[in-house]
C-alpha atoms as a PDB file:
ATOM      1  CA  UNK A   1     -84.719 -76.496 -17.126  1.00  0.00           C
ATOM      2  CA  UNK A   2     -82.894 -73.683 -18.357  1.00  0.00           C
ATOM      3  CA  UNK A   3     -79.782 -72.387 -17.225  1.00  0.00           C
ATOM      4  CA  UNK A   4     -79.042 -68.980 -17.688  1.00  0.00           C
ATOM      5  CA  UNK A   5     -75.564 -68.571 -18.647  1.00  0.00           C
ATOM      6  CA  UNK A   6     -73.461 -65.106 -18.426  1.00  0.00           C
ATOM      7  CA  UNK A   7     -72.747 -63.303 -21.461  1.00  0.00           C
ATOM      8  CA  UNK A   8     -69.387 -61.842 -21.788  1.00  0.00           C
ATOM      9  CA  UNK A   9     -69.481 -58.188 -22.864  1.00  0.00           C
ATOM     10  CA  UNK A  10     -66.524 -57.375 -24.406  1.00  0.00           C
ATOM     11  CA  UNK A  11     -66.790 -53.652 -25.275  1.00  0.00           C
ATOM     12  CA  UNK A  12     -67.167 -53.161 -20.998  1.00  0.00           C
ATOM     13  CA  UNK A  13     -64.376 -55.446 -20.469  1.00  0.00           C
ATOM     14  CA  UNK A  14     -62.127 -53.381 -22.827  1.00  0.00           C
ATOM     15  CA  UNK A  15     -63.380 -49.838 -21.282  1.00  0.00           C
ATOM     16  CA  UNK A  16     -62.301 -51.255 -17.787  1.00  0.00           C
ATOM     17  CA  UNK A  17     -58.906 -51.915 -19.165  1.00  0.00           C
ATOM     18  CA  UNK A  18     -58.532 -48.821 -20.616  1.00  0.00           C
ATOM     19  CA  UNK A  19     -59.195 -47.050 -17.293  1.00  0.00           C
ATOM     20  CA  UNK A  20     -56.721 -48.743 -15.648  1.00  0.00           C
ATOM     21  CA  UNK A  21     -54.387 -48.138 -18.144  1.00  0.00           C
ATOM     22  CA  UNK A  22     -55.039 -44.550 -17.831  1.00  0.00           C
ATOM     23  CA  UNK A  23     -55.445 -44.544 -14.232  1.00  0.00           C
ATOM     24  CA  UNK A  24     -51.348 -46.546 -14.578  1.00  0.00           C
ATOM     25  CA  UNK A  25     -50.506 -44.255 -16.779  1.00  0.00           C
ATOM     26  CA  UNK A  26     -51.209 -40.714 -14.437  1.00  0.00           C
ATOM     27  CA  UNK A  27     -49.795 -42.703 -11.672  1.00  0.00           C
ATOM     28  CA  UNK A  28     -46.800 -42.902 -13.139  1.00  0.00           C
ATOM     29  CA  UNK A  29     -46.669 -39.661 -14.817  1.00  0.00           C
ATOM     30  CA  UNK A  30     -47.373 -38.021 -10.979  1.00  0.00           C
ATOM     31  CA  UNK A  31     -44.394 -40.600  -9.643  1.00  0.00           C
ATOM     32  CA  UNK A  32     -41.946 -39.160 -12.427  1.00  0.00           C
ATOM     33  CA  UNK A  33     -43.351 -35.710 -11.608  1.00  0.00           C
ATOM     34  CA  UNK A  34     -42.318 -36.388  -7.666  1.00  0.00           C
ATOM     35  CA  UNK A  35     -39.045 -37.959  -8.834  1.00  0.00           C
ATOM     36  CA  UNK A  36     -38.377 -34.703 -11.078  1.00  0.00           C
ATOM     37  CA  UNK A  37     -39.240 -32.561  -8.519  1.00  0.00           C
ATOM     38  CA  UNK A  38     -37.111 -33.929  -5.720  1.00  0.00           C
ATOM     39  CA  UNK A  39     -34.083 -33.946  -8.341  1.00  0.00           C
ATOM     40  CA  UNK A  40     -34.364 -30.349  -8.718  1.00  0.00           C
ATOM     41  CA  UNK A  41     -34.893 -29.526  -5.091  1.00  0.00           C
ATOM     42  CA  UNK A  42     -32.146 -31.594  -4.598  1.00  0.00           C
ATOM     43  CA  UNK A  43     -29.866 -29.880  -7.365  1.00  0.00           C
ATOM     44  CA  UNK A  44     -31.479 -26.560  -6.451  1.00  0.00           C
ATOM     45  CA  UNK A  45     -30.700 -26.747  -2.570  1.00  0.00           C
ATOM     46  CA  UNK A  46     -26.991 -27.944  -3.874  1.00  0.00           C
ATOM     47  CA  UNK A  47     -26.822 -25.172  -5.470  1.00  0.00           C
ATOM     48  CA  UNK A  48     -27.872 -22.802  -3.058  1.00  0.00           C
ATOM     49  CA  UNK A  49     -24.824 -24.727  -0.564  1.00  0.00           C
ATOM     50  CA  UNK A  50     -22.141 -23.843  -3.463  1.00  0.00           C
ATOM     51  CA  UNK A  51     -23.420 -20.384  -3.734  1.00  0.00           C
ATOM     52  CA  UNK A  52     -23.412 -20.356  -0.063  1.00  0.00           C
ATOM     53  CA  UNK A  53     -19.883 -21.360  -0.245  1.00  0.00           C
ATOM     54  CA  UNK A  54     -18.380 -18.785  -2.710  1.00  0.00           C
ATOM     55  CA  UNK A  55     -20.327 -16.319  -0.446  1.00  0.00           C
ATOM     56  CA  UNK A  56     -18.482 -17.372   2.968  1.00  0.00           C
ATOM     57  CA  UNK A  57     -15.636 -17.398   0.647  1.00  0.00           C
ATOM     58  CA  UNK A  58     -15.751 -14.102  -1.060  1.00  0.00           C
ATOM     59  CA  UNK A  59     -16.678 -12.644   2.876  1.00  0.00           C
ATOM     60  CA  UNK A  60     -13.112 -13.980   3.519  1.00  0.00           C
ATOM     61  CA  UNK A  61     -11.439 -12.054   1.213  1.00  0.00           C
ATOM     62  CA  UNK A  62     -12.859  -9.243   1.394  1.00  0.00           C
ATOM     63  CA  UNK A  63     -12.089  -9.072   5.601  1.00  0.00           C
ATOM     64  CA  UNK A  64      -8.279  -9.935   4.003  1.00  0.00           C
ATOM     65  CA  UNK A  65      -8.767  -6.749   2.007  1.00  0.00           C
ATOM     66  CA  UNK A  66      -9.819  -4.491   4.633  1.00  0.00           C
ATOM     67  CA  UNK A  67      -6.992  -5.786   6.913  1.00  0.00           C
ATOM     68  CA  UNK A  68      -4.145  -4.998   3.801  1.00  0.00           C
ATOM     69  CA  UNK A  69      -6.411  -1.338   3.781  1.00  0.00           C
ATOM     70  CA  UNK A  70      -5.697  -0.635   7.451  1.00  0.00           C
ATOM     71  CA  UNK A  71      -1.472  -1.934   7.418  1.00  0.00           C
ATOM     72  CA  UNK A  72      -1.206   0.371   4.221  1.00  0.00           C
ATOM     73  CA  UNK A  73      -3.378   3.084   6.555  1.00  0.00           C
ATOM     74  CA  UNK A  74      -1.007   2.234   9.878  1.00  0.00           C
ATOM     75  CA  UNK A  75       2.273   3.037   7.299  1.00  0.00           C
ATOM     76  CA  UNK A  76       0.738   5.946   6.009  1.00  0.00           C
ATOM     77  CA  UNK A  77       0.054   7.766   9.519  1.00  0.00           C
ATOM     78  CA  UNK A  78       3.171   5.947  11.317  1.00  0.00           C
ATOM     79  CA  UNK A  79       4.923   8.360   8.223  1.00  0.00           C
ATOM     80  CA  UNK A  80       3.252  11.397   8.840  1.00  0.00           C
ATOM     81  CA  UNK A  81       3.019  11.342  12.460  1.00  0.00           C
ATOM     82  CA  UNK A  82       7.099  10.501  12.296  1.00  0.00           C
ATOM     83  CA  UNK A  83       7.728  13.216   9.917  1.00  0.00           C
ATOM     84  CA  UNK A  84       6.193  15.929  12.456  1.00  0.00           C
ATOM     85  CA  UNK A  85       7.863  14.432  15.523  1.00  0.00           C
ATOM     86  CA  UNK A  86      10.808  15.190  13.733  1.00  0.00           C
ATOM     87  CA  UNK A  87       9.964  18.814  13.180  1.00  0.00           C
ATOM     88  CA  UNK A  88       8.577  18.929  16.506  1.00  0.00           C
ATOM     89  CA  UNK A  89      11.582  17.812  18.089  1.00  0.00           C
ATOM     90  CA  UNK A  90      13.870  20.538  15.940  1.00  0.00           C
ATOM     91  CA  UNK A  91      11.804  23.285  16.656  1.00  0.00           C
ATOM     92  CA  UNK A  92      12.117  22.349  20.212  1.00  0.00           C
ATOM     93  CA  UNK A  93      15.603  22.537  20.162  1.00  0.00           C
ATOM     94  CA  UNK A  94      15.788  26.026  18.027  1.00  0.00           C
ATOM     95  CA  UNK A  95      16.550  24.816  15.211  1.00  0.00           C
ATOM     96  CA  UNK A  96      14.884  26.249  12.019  1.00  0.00           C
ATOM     97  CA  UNK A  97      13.968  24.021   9.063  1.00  0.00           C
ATOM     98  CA  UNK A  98      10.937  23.470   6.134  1.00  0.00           C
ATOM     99  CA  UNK A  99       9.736  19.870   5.966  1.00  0.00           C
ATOM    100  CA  UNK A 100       7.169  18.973   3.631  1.00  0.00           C
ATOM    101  CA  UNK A 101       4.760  17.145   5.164  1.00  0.00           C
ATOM    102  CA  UNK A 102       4.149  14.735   2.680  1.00  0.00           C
ATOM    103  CA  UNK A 103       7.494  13.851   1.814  1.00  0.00           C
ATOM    104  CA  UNK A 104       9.254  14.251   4.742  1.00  0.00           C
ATOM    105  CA  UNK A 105      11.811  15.892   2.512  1.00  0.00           C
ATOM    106  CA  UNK A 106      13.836  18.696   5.209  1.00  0.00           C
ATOM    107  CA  UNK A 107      15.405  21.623   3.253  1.00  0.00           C
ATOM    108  CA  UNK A 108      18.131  23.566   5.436  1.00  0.00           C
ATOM    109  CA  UNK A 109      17.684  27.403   4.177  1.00  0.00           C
ATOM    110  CA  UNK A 110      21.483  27.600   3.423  1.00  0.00           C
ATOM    111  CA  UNK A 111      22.303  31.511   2.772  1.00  0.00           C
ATOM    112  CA  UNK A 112      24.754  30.999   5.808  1.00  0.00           C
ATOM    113  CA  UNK A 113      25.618  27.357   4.520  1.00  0.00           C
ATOM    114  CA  UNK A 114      27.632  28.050   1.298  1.00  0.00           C
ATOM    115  CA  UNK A 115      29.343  30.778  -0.077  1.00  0.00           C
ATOM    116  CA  UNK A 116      28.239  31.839  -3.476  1.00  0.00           C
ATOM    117  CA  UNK A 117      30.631  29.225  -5.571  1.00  0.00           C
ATOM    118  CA  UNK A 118      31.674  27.595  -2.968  1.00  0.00           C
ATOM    119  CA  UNK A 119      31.531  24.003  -1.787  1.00  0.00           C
ATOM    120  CA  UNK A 120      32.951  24.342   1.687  1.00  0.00           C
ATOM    121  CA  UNK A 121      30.363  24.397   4.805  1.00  0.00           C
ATOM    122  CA  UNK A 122      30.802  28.107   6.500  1.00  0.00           C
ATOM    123  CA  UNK A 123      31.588  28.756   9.948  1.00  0.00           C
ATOM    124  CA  UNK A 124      28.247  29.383  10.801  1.00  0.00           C
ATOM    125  CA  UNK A 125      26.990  26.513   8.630  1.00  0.00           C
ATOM    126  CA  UNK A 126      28.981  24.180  10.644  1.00  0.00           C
ATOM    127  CA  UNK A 127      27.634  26.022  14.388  1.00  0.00           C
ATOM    128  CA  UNK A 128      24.057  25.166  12.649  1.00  0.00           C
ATOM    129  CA  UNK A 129      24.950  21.286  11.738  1.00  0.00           C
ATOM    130  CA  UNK A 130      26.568  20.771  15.240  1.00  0.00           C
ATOM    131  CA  UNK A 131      23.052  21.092  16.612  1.00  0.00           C
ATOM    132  CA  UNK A 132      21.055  20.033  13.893  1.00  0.00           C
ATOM    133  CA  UNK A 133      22.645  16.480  13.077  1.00  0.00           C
ATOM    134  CA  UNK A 134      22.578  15.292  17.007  1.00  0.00           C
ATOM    135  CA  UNK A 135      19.204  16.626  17.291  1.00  0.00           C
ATOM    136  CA  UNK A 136      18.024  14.786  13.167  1.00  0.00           C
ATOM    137  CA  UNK A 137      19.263  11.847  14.248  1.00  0.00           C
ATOM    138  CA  UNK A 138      17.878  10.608  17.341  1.00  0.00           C
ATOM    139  CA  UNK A 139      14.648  11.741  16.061  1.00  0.00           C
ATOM    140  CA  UNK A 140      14.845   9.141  13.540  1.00  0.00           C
ATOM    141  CA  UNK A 141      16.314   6.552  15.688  1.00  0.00           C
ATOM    142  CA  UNK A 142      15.227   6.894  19.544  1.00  0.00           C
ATOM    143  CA  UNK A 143      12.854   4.899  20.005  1.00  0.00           C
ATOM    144  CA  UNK A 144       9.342   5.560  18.626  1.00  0.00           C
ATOM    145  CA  UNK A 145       6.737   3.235  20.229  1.00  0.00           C
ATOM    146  CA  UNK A 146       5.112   5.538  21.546  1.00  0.00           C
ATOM    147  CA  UNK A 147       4.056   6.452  17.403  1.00  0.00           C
ATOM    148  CA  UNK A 148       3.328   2.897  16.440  1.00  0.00           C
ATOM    149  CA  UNK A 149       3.857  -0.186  18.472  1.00  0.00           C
ATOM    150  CA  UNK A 150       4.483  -1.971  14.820  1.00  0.00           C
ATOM    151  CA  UNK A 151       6.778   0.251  12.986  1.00  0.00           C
ATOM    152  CA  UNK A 152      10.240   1.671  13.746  1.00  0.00           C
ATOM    153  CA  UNK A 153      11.203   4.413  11.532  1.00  0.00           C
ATOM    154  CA  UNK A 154      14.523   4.003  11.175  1.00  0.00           C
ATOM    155  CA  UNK A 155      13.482   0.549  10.355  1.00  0.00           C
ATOM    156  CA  UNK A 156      11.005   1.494   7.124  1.00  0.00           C
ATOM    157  CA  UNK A 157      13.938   3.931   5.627  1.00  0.00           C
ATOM    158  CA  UNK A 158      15.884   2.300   3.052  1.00  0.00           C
ATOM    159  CA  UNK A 159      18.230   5.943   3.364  1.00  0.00           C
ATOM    160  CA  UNK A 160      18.374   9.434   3.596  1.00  0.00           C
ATOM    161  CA  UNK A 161      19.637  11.558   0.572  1.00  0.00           C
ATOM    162  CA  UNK A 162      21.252  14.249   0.973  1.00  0.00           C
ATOM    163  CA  UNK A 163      21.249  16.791  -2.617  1.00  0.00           C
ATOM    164  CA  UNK A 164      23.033  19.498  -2.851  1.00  0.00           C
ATOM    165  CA  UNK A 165      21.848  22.463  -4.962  1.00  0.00           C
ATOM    166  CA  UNK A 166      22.573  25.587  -6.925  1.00  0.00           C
ATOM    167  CA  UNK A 167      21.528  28.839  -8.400  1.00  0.00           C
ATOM    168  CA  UNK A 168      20.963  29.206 -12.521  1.00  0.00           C
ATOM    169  CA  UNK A 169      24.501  31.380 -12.475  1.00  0.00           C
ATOM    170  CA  UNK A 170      26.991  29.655 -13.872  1.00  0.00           C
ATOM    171  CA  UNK A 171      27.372  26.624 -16.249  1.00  0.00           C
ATOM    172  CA  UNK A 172      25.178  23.758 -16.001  1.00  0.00           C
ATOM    173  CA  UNK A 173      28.264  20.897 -15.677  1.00  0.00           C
ATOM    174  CA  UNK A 174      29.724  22.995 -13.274  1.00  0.00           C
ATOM    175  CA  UNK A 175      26.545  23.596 -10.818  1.00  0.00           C
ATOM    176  CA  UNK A 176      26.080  19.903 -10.700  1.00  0.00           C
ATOM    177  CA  UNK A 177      29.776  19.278  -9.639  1.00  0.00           C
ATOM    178  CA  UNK A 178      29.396  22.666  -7.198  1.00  0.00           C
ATOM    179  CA  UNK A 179      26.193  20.768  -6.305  1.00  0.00           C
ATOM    180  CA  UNK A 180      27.307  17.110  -5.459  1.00  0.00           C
ATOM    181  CA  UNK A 181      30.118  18.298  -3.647  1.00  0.00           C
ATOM    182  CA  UNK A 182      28.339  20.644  -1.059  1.00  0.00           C
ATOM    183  CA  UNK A 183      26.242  17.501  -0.713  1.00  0.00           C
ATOM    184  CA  UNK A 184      29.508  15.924   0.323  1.00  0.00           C
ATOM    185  CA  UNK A 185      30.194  18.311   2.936  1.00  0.00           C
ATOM    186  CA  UNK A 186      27.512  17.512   4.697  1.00  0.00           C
ATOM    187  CA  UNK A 187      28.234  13.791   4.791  1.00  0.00           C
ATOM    188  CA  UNK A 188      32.202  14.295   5.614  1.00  0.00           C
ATOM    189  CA  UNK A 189      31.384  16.867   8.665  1.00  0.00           C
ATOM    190  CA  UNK A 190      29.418  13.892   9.928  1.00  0.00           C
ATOM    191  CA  UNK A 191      31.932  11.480   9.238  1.00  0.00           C
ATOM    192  CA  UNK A 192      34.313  13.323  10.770  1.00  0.00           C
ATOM    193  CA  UNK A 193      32.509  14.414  13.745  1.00  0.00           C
ATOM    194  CA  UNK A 194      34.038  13.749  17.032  1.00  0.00           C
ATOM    195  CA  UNK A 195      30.752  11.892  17.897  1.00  0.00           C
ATOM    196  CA  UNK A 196      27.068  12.048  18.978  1.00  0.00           C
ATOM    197  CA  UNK A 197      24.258   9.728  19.820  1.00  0.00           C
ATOM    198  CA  UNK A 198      23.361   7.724  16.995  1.00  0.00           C
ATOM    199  CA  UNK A 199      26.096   9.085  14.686  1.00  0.00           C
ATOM    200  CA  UNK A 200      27.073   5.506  13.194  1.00  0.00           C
ATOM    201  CA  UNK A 201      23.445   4.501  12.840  1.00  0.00           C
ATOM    202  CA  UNK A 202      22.727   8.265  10.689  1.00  0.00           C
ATOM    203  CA  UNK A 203      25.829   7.555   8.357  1.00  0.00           C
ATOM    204  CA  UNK A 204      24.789   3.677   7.788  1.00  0.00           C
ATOM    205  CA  UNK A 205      21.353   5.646   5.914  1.00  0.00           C
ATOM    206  CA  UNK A 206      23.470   8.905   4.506  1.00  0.00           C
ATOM    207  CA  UNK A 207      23.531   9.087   1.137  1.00  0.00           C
ATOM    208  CA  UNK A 208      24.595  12.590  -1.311  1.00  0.00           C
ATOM    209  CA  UNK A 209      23.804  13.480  -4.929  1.00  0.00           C
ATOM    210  CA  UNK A 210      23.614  16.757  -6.358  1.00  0.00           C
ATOM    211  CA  UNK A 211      20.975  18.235  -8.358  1.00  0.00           C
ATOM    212  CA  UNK A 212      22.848  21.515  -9.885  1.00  0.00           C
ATOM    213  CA  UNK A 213      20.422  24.548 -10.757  1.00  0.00           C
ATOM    214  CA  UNK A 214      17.208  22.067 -11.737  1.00  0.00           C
ATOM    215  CA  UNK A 215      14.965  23.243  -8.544  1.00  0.00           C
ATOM    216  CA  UNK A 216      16.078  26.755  -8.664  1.00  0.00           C
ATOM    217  CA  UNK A 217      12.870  28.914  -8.048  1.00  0.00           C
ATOM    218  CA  UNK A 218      14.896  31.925  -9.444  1.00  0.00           C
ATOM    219  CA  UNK A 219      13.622  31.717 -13.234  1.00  0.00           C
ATOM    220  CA  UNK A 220      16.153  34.880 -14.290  1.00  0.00           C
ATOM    221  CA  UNK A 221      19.403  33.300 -13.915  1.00  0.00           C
ATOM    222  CA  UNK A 222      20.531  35.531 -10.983  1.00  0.00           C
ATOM    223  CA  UNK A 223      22.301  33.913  -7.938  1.00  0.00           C
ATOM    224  CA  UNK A 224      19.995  33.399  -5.190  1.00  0.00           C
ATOM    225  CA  UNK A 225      21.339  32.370  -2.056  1.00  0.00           C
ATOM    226  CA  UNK A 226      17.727  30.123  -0.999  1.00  0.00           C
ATOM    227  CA  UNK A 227      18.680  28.260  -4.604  1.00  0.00           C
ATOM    228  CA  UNK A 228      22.093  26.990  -2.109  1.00  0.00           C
ATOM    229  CA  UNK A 229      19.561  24.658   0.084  1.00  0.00           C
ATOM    230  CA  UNK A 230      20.123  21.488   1.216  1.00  0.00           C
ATOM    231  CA  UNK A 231      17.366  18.908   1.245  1.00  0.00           C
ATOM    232  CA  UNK A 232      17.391  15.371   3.587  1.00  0.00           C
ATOM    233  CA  UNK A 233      15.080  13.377   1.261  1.00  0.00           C
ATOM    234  CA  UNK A 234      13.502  10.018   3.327  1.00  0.00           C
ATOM    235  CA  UNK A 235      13.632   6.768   0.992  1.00  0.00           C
ATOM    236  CA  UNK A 236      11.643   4.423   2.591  1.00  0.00           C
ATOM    237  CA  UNK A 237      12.214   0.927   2.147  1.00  0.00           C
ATOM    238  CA  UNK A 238       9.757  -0.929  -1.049  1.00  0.00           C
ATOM    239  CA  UNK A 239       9.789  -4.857   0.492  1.00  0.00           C
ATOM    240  CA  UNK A 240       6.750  -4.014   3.010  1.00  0.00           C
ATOM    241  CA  UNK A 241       4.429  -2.152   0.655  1.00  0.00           C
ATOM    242  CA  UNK A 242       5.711  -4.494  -2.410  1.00  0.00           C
ATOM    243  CA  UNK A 243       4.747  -7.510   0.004  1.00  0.00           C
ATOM    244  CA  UNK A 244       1.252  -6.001   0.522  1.00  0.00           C
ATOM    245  CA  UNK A 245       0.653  -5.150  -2.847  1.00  0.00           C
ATOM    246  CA  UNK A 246       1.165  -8.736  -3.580  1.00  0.00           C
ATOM    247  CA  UNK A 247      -1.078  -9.936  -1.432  1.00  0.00           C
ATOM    248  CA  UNK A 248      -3.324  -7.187  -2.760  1.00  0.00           C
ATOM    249  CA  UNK A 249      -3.121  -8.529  -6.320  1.00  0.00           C
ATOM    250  CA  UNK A 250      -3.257 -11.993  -5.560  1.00  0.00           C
ATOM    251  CA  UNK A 251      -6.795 -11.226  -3.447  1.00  0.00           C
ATOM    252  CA  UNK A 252      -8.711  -8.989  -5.900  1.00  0.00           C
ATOM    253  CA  UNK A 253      -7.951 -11.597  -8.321  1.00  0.00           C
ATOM    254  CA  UNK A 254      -9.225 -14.492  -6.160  1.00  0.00           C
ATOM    255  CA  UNK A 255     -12.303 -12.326  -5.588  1.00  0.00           C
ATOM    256  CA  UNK A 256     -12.990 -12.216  -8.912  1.00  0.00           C
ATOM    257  CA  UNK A 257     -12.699 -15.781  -9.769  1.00  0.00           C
ATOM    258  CA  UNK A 258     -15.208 -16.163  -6.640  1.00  0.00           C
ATOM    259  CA  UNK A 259     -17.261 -13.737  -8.044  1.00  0.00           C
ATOM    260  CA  UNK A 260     -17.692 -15.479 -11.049  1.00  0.00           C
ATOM    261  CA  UNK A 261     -18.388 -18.754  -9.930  1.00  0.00           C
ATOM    262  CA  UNK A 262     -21.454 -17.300  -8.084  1.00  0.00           C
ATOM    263  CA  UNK A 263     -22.846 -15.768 -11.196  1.00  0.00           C
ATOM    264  CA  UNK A 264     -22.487 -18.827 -12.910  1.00  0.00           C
ATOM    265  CA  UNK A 265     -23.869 -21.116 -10.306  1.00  0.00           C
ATOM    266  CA  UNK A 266     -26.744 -18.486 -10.170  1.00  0.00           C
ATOM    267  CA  UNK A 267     -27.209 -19.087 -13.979  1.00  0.00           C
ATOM    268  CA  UNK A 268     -27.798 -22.788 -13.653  1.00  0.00           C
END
């Protein structure tokens, strides 16, 4: 009796192996696939939270910047809707005066002022300031809520200049002396005023220089009585808009660094 025995077939027995291997082999190279793939979803979707995150921040800044905008936007109009209260409020009383409207600058025509030479307020000149000083200063100093619930004028000016002027006659050292001191006679007949609303309060802010003949708008050297003027010159105060143009500066260049970090997140 025979018995048939089973041959081992090596060649099939290897093949077998090697499709397992193989069939190992994909496995894993799908499993490191996955694992790649959920790494960069994973660093992608961090990615897109930074990014997300310098976007939110950058928003930020750039509300702060409109807000800075609209204060340096509230100063500018508070100004110029000051400046023609002022002018408003002279005309009303019947007194007659040029104010730039940019400036604020106020320039007295003063033919009847001065004398040709002379430093010493007229008669007339003095009838004109008796009304025009009251009436100037509680313009500036009444109070002005009704322009801007956030600014007081008479708060924002640092001082008001008054500069004295001449014509081209005469000798350049000389007009600037002649100059100053008609300045000065503006400030002593308020000094010396018996008194008026908000008198103390004008001569905390007066300040006088003279200019001599430099904005004489008579090129020929001939006197000209206009080239007397006197001009009230606003200086406003620098702390507020220096403050804001801080803060200005210090945002634009945190926007920027923002700015950057996106673009290089975006790069990864």
């Amino acid at each position: 009796m025979f018995r048939r025995t089973k041959k081992n077939h090596p060649i099939a027995d290897n093949a077998n192996d090697s499709y397992l291997s193989i069939s190992d082999l994909m496995s894993s190279v799908v499993l490191i696939l996955c694992l790649a793939l959920i790494v960069f979803m994973f660093q992608f979707s961090q990615a897109e939270i930074k990014i997300k995150k310098q976007e939110d921040i950058i928003a930020k800044i750039s509300e702060q910047l409109k807000a800075i905008e609209e204060k340096f936007r509230r100063i500018q109009n508070f100004t110029g809707n000051a400046i023609i209260s002022i002018q408003n409020s002279l005309q009303q009383a019947g007194i007659n005066v040029q104010v730039d409207p940019k400036t604020g600058n106020l320039m007295i025509e003063s033919e009847f002022t001065f004398q040709r030479a002379r430093s010493e307020l007229t008669p007339e000149g003095k009838d004109y300031l008796n009304l025009f000083m009251p009436t100037y200063a509680k313009a500036i100093f009444q109070d002005q809520n009704h322009l801007n619930k956030d600014f007081k004028l008479s708060d924002m000016l640092d001082y008001i200049l008054v500069i004295g002027n001449t014509s081209r006659l005469g000798d350049d050292a000389a007009n600037m002396n002649l100059s100053l001191m008609r300045a000065k006679s503006i400030f002593d007949f308020v000094d010396r005023h018996p008194g008026f609303e908000f008198k103390e309060n004008l001569l905390q802010k007066l300040h006088f220089t003279g200019r001599g003949e430099m904005d004489s708008k008579n090129p020929n050297g001939s006197d000209d009585a206009n080239d007397r003027q006197i001009v009230f010159k606003f200086i406003f105060k620098r702390d507020k808009i220096d403050a804001l143009m801080i803060d200005l500066k210090t945002l634009f260049e945190q926007y920027n660094i923002e700015k950057t970090k996106i673009e290089q997140l975006k790069k990864q």
